[in-house]
Structures are given as C-alpha cells and as structure tokens.
N, C-alpha and C. Protein backbone atom coordinates (compact mmCIF):
# COMPACT_ATOMS: atom_id res chain seq x y z
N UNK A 1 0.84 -1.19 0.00
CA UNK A 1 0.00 0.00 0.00
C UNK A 1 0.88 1.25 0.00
N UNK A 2 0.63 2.49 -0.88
CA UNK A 2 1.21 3.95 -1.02
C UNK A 2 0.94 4.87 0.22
N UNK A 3 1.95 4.38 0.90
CA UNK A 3 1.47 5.92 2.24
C UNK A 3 1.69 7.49 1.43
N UNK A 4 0.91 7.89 1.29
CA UNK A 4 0.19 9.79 0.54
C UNK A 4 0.33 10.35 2.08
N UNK A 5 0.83 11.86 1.62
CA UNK A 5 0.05 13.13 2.55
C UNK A 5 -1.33 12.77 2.82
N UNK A 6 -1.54 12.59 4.02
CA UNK A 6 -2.87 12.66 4.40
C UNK A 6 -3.97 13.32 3.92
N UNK A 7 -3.61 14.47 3.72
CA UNK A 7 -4.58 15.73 2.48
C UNK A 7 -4.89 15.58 1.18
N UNK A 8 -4.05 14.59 0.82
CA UNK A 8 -4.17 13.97 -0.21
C UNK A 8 -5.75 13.16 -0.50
N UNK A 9 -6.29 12.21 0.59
CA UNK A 9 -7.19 12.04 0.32
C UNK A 9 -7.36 10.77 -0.15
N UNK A 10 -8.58 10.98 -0.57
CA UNK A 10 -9.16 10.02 -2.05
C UNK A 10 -9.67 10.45 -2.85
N UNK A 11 -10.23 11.55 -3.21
CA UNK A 11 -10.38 12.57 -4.09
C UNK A 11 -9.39 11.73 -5.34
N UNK A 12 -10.11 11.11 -6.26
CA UNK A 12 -8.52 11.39 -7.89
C UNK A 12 -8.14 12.36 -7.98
N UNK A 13 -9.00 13.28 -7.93
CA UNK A 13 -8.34 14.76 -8.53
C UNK A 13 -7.31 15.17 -7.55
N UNK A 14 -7.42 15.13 -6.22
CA UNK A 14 -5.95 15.66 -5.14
C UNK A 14 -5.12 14.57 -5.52
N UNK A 15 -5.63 13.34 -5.35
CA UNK A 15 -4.33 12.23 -5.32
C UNK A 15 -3.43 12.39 -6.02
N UNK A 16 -4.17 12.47 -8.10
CA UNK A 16 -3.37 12.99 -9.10
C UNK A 16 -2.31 14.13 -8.18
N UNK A 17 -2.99 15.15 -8.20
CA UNK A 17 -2.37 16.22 -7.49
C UNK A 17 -1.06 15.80 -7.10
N UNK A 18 -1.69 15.05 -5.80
CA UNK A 18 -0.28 15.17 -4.93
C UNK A 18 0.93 13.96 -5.60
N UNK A 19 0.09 13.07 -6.37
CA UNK A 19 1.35 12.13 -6.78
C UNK A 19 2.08 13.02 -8.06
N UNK A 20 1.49 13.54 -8.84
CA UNK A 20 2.51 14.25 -9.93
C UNK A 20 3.05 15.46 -10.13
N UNK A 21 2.10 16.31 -9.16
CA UNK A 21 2.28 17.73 -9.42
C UNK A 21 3.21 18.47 -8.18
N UNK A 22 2.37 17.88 -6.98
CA UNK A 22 2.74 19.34 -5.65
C UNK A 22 4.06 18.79 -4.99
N UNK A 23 4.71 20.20 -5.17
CA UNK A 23 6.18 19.50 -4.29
C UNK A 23 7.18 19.41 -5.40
N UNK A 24 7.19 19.32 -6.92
CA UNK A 24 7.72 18.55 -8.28
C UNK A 24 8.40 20.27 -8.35
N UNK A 25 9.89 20.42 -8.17
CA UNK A 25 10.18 21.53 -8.41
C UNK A 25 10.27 22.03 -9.88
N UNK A 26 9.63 23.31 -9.87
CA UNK A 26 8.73 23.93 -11.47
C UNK A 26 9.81 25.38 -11.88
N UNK A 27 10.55 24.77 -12.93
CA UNK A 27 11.70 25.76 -13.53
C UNK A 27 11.22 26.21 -14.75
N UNK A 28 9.70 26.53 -15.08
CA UNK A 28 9.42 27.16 -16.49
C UNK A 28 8.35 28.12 -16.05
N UNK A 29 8.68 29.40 -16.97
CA UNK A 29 8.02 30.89 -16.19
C UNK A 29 6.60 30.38 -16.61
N UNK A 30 6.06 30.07 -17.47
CA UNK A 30 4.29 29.75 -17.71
C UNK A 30 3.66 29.45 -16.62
N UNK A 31 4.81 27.80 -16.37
CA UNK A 31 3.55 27.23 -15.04
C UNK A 31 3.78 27.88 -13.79
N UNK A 32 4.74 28.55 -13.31
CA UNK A 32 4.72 29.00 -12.22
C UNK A 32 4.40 30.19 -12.39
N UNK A 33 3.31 31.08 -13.37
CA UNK A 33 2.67 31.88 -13.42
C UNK A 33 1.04 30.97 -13.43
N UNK A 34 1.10 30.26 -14.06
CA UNK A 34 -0.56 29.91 -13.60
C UNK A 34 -0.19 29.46 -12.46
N UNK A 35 0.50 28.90 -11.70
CA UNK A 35 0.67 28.67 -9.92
C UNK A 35 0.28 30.09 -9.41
N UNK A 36 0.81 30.84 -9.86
CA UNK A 36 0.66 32.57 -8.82
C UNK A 36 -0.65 32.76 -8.90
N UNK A 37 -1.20 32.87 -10.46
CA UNK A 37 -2.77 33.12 -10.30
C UNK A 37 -3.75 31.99 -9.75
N UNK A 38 -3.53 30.78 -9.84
CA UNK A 38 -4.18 29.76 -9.43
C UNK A 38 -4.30 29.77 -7.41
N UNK A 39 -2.55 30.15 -7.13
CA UNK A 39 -2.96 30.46 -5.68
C UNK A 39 -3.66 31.55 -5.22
N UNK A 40 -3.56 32.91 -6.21
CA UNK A 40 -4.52 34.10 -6.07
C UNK A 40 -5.80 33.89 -5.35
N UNK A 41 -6.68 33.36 -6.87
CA UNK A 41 -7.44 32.81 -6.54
C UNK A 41 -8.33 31.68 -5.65
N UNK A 42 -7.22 31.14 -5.44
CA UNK A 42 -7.49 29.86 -3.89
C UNK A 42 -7.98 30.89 -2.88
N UNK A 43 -7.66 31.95 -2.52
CA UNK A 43 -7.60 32.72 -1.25
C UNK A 43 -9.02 32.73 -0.69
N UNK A 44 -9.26 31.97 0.53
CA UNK A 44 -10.99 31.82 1.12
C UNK A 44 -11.20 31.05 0.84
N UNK A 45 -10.56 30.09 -0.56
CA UNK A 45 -11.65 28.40 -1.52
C UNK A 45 -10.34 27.42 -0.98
N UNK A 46 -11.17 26.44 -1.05
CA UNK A 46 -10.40 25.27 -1.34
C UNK A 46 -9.66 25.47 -2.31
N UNK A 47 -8.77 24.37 -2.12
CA UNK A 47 -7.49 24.41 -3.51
C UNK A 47 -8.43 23.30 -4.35
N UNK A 48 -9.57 22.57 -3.67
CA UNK A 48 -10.59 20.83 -4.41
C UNK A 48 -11.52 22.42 -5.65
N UNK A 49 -11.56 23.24 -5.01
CA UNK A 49 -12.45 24.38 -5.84
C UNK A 49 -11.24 24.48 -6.83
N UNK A 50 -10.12 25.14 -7.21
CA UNK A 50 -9.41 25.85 -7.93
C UNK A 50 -9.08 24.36 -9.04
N UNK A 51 -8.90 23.17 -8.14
CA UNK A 51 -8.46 22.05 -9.27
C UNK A 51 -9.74 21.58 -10.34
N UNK A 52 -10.79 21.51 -9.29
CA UNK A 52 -12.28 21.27 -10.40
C UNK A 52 -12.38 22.31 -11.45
N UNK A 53 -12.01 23.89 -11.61
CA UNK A 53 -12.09 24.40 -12.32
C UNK A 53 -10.63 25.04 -13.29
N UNK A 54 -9.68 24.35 -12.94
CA UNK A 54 -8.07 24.59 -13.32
C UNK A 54 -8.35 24.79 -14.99
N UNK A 55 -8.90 23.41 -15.52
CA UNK A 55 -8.84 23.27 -17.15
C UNK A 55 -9.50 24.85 -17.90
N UNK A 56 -11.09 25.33 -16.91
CA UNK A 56 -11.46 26.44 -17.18
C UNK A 56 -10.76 27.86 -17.31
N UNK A 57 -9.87 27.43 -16.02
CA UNK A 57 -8.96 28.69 -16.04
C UNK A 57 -8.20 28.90 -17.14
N UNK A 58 -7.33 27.71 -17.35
CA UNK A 58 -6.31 27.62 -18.55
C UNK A 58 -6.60 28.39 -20.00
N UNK A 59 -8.11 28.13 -19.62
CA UNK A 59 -9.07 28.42 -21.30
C UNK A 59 -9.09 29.74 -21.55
N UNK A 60 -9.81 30.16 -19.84
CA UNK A 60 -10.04 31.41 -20.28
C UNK A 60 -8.89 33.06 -19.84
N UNK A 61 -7.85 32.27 -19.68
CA UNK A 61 -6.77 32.77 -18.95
C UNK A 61 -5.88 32.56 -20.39
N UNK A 62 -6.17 32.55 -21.51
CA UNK A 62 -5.56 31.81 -22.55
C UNK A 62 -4.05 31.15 -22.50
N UNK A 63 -4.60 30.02 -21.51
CA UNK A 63 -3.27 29.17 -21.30
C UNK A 63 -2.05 29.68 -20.90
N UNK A 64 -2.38 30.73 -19.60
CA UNK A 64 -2.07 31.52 -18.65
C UNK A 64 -0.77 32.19 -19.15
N UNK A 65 -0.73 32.84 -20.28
CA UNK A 65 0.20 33.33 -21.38
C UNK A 65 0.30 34.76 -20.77
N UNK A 66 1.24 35.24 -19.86
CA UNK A 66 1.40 36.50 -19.16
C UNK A 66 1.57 37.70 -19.91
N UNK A 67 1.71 37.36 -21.45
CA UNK A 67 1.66 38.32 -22.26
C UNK A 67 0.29 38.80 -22.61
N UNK A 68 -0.50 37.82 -22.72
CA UNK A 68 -1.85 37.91 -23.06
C UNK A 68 -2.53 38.30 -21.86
N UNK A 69 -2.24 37.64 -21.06
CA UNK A 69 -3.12 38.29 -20.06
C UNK A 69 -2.42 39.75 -19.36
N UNK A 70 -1.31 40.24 -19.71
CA UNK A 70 -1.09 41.92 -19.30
C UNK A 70 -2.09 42.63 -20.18
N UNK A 71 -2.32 42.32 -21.06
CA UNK A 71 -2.95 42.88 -21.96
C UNK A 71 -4.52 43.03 -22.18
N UNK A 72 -5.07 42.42 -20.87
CA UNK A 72 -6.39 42.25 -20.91
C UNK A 72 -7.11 43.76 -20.56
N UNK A 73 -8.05 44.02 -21.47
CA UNK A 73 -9.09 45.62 -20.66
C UNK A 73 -9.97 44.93 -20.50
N UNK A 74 -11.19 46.23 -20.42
CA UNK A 74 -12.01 45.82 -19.94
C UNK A 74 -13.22 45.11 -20.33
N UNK A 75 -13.05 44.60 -21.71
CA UNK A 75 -14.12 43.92 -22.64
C UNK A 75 -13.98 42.47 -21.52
N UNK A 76 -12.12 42.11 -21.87
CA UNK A 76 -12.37 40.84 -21.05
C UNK A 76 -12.61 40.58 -19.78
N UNK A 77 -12.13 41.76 -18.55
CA UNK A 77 -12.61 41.69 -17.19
C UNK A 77 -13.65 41.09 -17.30
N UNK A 78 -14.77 41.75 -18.46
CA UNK A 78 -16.37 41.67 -18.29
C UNK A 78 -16.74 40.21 -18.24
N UNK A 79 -15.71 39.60 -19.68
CA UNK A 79 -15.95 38.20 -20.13
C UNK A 79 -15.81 37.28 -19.20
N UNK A 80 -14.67 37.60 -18.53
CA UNK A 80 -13.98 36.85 -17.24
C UNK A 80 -15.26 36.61 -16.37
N UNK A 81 -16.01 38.10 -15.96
CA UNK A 81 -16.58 37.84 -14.57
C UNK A 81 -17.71 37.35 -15.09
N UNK A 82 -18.26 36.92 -16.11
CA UNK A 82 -19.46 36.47 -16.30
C UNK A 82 -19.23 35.02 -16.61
N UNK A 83 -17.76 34.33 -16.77
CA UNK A 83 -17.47 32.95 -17.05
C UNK A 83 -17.89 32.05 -15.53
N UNK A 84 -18.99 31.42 -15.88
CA UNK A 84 -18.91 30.23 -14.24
C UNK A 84 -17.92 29.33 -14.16
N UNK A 85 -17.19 29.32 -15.39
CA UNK A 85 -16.48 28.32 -15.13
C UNK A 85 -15.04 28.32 -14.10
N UNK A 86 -14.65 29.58 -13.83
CA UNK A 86 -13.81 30.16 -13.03
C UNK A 86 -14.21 30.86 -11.61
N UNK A 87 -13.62 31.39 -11.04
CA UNK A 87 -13.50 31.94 -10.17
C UNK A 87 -14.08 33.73 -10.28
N UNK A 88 -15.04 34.24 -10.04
CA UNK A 88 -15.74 35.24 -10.40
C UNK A 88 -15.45 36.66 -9.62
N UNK A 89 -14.61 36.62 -9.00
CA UNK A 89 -14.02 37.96 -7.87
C UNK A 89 -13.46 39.01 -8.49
N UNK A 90 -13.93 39.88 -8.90
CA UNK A 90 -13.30 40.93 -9.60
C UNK A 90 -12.18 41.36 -9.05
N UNK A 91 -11.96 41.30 -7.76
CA UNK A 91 -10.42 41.40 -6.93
C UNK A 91 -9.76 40.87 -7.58
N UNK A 92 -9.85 39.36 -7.34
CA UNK A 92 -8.61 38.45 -7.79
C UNK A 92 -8.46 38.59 -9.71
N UNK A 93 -9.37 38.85 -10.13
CA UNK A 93 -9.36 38.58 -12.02
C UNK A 93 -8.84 39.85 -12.25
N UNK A 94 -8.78 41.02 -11.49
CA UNK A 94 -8.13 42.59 -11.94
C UNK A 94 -6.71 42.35 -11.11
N UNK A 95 -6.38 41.36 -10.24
CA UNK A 95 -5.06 41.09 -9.78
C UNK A 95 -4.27 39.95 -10.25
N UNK A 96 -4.96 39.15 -11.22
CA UNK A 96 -4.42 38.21 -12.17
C UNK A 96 -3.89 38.68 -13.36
N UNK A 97 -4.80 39.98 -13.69
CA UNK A 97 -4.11 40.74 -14.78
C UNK A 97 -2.99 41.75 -14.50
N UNK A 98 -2.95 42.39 -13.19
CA UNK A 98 -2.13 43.15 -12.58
C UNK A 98 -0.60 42.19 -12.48
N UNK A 99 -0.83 41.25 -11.30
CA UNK A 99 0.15 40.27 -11.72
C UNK A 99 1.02 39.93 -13.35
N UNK A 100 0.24 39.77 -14.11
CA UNK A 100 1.17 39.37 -15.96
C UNK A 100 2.10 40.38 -15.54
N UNK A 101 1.35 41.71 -15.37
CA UNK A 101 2.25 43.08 -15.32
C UNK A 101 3.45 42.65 -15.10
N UNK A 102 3.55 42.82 -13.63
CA UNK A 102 4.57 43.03 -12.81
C UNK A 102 5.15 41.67 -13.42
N UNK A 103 4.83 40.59 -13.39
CA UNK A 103 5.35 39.66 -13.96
C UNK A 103 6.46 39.80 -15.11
N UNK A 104 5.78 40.45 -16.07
CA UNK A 104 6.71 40.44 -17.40
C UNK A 104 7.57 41.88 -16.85
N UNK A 105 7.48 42.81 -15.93
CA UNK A 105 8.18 43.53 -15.37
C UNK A 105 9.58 42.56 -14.85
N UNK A 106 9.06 41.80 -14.26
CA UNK A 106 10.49 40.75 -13.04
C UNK A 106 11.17 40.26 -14.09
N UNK A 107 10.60 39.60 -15.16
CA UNK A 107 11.26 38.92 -16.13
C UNK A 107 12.24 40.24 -16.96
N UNK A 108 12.16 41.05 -17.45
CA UNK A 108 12.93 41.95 -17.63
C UNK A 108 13.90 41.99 -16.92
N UNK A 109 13.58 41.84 -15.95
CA UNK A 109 14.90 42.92 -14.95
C UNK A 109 15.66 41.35 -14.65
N UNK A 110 15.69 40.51 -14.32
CA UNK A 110 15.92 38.74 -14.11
C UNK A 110 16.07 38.17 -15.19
N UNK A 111 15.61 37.98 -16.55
CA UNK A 111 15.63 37.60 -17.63
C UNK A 111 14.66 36.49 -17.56
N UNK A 112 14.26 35.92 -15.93
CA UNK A 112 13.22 34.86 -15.88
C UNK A 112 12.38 35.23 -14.58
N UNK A 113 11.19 34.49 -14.53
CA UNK A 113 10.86 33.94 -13.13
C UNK A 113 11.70 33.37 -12.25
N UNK A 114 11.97 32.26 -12.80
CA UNK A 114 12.55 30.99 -12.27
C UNK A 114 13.60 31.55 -12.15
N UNK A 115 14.51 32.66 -12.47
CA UNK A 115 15.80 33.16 -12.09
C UNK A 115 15.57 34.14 -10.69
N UNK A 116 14.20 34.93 -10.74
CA UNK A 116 13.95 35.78 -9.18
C UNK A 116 13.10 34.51 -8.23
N UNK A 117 12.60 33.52 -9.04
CA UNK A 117 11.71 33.47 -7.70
C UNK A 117 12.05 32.74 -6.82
N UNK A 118 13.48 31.94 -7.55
CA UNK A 118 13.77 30.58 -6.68
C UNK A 118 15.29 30.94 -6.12
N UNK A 119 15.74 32.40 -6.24
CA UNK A 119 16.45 32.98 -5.05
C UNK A 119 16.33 33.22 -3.77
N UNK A 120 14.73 32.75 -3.46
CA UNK A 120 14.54 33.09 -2.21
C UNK A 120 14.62 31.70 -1.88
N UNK A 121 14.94 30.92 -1.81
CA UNK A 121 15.14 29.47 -1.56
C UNK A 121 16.48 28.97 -1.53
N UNK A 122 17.65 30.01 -2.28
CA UNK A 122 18.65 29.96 -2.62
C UNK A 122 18.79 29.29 -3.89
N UNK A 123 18.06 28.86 -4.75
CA UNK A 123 17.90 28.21 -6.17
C UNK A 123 17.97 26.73 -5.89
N UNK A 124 17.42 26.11 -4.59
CA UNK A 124 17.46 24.82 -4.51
C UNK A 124 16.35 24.25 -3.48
N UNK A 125 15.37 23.51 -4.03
CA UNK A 125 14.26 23.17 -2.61
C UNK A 125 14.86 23.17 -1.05
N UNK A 126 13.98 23.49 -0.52
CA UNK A 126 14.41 23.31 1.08
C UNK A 126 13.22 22.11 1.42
N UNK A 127 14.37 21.31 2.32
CA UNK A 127 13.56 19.81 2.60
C UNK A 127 13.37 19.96 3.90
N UNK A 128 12.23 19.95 3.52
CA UNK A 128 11.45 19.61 5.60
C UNK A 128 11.72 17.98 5.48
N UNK A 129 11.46 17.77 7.03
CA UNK A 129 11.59 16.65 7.47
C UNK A 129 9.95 16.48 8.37
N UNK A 130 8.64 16.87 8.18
CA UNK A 130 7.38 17.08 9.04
C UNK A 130 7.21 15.66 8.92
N UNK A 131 6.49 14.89 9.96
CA UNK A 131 6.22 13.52 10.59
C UNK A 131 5.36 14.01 10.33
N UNK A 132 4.28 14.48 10.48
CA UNK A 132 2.78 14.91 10.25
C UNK A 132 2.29 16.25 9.50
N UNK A 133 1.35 15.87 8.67
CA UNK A 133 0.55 17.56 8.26
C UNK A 133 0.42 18.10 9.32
N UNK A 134 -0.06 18.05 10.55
CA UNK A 134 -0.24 18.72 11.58
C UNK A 134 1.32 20.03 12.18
N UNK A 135 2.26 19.49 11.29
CA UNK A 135 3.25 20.41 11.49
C UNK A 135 4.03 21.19 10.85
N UNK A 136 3.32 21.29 9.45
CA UNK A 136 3.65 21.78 8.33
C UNK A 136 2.99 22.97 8.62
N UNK A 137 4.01 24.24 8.58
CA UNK A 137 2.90 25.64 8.75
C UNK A 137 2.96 26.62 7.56
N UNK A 138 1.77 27.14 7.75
CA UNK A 138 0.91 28.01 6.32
C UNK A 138 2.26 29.20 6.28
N UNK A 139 2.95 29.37 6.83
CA UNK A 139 4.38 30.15 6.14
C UNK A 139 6.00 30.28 6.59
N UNK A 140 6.52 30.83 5.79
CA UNK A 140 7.93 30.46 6.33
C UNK A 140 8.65 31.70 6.60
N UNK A 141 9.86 31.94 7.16
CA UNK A 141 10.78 33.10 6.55
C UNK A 141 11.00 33.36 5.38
N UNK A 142 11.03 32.80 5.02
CA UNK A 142 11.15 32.72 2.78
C UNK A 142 10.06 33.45 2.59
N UNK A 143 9.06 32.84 2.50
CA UNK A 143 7.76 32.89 2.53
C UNK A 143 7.38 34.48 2.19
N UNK A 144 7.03 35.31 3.73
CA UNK A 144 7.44 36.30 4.59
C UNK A 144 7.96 37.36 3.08
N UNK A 145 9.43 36.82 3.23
CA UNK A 145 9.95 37.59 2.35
C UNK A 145 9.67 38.08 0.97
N UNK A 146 9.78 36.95 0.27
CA UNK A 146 8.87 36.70 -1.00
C UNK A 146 7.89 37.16 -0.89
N UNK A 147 6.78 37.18 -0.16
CA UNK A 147 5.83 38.13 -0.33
C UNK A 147 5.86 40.20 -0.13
N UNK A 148 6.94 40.16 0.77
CA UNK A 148 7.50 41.39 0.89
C UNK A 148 7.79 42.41 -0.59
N UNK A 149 8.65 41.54 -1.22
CA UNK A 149 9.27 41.57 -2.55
C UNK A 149 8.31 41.65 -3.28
N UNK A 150 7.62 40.62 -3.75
CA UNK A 150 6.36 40.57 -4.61
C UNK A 150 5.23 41.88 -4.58
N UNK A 151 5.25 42.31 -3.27
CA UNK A 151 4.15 43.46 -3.11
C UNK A 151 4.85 44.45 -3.86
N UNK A 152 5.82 44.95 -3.35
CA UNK A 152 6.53 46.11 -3.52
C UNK A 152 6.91 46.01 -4.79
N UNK A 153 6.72 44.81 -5.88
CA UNK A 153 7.03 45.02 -7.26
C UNK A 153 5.31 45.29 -8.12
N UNK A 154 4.82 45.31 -7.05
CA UNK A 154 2.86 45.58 -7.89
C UNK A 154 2.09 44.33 -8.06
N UNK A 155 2.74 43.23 -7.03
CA UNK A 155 2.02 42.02 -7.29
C UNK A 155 1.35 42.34 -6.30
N UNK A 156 -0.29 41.42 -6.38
CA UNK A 156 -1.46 41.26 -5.28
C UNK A 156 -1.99 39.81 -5.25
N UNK A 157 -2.17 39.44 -4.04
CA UNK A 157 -2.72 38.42 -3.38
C UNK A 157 -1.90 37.58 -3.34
N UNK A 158 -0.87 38.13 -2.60
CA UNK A 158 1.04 37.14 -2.38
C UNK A 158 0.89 37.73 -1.40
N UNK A 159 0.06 37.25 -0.37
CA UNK A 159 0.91 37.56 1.31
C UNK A 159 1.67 36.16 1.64
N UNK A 160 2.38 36.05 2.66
CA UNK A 160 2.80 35.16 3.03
C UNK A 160 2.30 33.55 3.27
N UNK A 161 1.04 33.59 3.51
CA UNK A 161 0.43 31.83 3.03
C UNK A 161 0.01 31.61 1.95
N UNK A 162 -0.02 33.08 0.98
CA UNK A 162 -0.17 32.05 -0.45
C UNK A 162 0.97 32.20 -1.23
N UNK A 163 2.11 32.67 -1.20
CA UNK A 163 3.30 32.72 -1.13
C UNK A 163 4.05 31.26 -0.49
N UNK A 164 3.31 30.82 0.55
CA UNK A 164 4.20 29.46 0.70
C UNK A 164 3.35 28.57 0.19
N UNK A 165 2.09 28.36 0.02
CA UNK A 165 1.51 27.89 -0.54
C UNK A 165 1.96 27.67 -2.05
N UNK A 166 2.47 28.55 -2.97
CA UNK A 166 2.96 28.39 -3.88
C UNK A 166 4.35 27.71 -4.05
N UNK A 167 5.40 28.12 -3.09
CA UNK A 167 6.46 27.63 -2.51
C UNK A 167 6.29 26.24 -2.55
N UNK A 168 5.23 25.51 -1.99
CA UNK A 168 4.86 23.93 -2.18
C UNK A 168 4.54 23.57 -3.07
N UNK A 169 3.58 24.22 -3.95
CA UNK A 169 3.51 23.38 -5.06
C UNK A 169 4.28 23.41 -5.92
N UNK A 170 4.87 24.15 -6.19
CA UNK A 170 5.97 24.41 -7.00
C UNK A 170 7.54 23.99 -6.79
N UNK A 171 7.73 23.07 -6.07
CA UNK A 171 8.56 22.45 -5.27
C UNK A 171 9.60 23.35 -4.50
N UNK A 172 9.63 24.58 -4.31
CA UNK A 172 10.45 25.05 -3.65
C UNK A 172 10.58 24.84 -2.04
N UNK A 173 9.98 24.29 -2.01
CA UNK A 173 9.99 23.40 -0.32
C UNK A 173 9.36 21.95 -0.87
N UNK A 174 9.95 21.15 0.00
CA UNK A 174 9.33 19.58 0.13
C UNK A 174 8.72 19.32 1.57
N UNK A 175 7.73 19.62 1.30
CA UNK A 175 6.42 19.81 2.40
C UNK A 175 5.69 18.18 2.68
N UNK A 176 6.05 17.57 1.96
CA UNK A 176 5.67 15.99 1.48
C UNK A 176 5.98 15.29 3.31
N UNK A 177 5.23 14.66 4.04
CA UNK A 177 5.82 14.19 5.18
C UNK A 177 6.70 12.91 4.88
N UNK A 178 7.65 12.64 5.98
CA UNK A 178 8.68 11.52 5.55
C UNK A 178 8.30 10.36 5.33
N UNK A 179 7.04 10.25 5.49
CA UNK A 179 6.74 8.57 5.35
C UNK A 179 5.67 8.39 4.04
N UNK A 180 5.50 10.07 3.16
CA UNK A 180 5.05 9.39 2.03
C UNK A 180 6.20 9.07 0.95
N UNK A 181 5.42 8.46 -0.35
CA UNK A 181 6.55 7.82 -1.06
C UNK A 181 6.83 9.60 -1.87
N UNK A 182 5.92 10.49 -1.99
CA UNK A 182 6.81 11.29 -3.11
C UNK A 182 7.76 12.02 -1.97
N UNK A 183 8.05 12.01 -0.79
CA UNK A 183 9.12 12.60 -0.08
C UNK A 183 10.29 12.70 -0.90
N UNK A 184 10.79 11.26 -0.66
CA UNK A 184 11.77 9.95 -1.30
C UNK A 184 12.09 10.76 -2.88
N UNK A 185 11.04 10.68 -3.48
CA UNK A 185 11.04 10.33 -4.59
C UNK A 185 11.17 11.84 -5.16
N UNK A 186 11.16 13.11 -4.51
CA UNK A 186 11.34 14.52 -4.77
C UNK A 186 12.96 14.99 -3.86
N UNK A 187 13.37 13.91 -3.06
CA UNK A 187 14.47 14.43 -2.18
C UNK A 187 16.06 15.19 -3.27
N UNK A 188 16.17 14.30 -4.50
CA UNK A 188 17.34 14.64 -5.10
C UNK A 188 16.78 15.36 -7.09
N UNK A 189 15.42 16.42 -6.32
CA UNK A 189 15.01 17.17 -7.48
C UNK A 189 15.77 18.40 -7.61
C-alpha cells in the first residue's frame, strides 16, 4: 500500500495532485505563473475548488500566457466575470491581470521567473523533514519575504500563506511528510 500526505485524500483529482504535481520543483516561467494566479485565486476556496475548475482557467486565462493576459481591458474583465467556469471575484481577475504586469516587469529585470523566484530558496528546494501535516505551517521566513518583494514590485494576493503555498507546489519546499513515497522520490530534485 502507497502511504500519501494525508490531504491527499481520495479525491482522484488531489491524489493525481499530490502524486505528480505538488512539491515537483517547477523551472518554467508559464507554469509558475498559472501557480501565482491559481494560488490568487485559492484565497478563502479550497485548492478541491481551484483544481475542479483549473482546465477552465487555462481556457479562459488563454493558457495563462502572461503576455496575453497583461494585456487584458475591460471587454475581457467583463468576459472573465461572467465565465462560471472560473473563479468570479473581480479582486482576484483585476489582480491576475495586474500580476502578468509586474510579472513580465520581473522577467525583464531577471531575464526569468525561475531566475527571481527561486532565489529566495537559494535556487534549490528546502527539505522539511514534518512527521505529520499537523506540522507543516501556512508560512515560512522565505515565505514572509517573498511576499514582501512581490508586493513592492505591484504584485497582489502574495501575502505570506499564499506565497508558501505556492512555494509547495511548485517544489520550492518539500512539504511531502517523511513517510510518504513522493518525499523519497522529490528528495534529489
């Protein structure tokens, strides 16, 4: 039998999750831009909410292309907030587009994401060692920081737990407890 993160579930959709995706350290600026907006939007929902509607996002986020989406006015805000298939908060969908911004701003000045974002980590996962979810906490000093940074460059809805929150899925921490198998199996990513 596969000992999983407990959060993991039985849900397919988390299991998938947690066996292929969360924790899998992510070195290409696309996906760890739909990670930023995807955790945006988590903020108050479940992450079981953001994965049931992920494929929607992709669609209408046009395959979370930070060029395309800096570029959004207000025809598409409109389109956005009337799509059910997403997440409908005019906060978060005018800070998903705000985000591309600053986004293709960082990439300028860095030449990548993946060149600013995984300096705060030192450019290499940091491995917890947690015996239980119960001791895994919603942020870090990294964390903290990275969100510090992120504000002050015009990003929104990067405070510090969705900032580490992203940090995990994106493997910049191995949040995985020691006795599941993707611990092991993410230790020499």
């Amino acid at each position: 039998m596969i000992t999983r993160c407990e959060w993991a579930g039985i849900d397919p959709l988390y299991v998938a999750y947690h066996d292929q995706e969360w924790g899998v350290p992510v070195y290409d600026d696309r996906l760890l831009f739909e990670f930023l907006v995807l955790e945006g939007m988590q903020a108050g929902l479940s992450w079981a909410t953001i994965l049931r509607k992920r494929e929607n996002f992709r669609r209408a986020f046009d395959g979370f292309d930070p060029l395309k989406v800096a570029a959004y006015g207000e025809e598409k805000v409109a389109a956005l907030l009337a799509d059910s298939g997403i997440v409908r908060n005019r906060l978060k969908v005018r800070a998903a587009i705000e985000n591309a911004r600053a986004f293709l701003e960082v990439q300028r000045e860095f030449g990548s994401i993946t060149e600013y974002i995984w300096r705060f980590v030192g450019g290499k996962p940091i491995v917890n060692a947690w015996r239980s979810v119960q001791e895994i906490p919603a942020q870090s000093a990294e964390a903290v920081e990275m969100s510090k940074d992120l504000i002050r460059r015009g990003f929104r809805f990067v405070g510090p737990t969705i900032c580490y929150a992203h940090m995990q899925a994106t493997g910049m921490v191995n949040d995985h407890v020691v006795s599941c198998f993707r611990y092991a199996e993410l230790l020499n990513r």
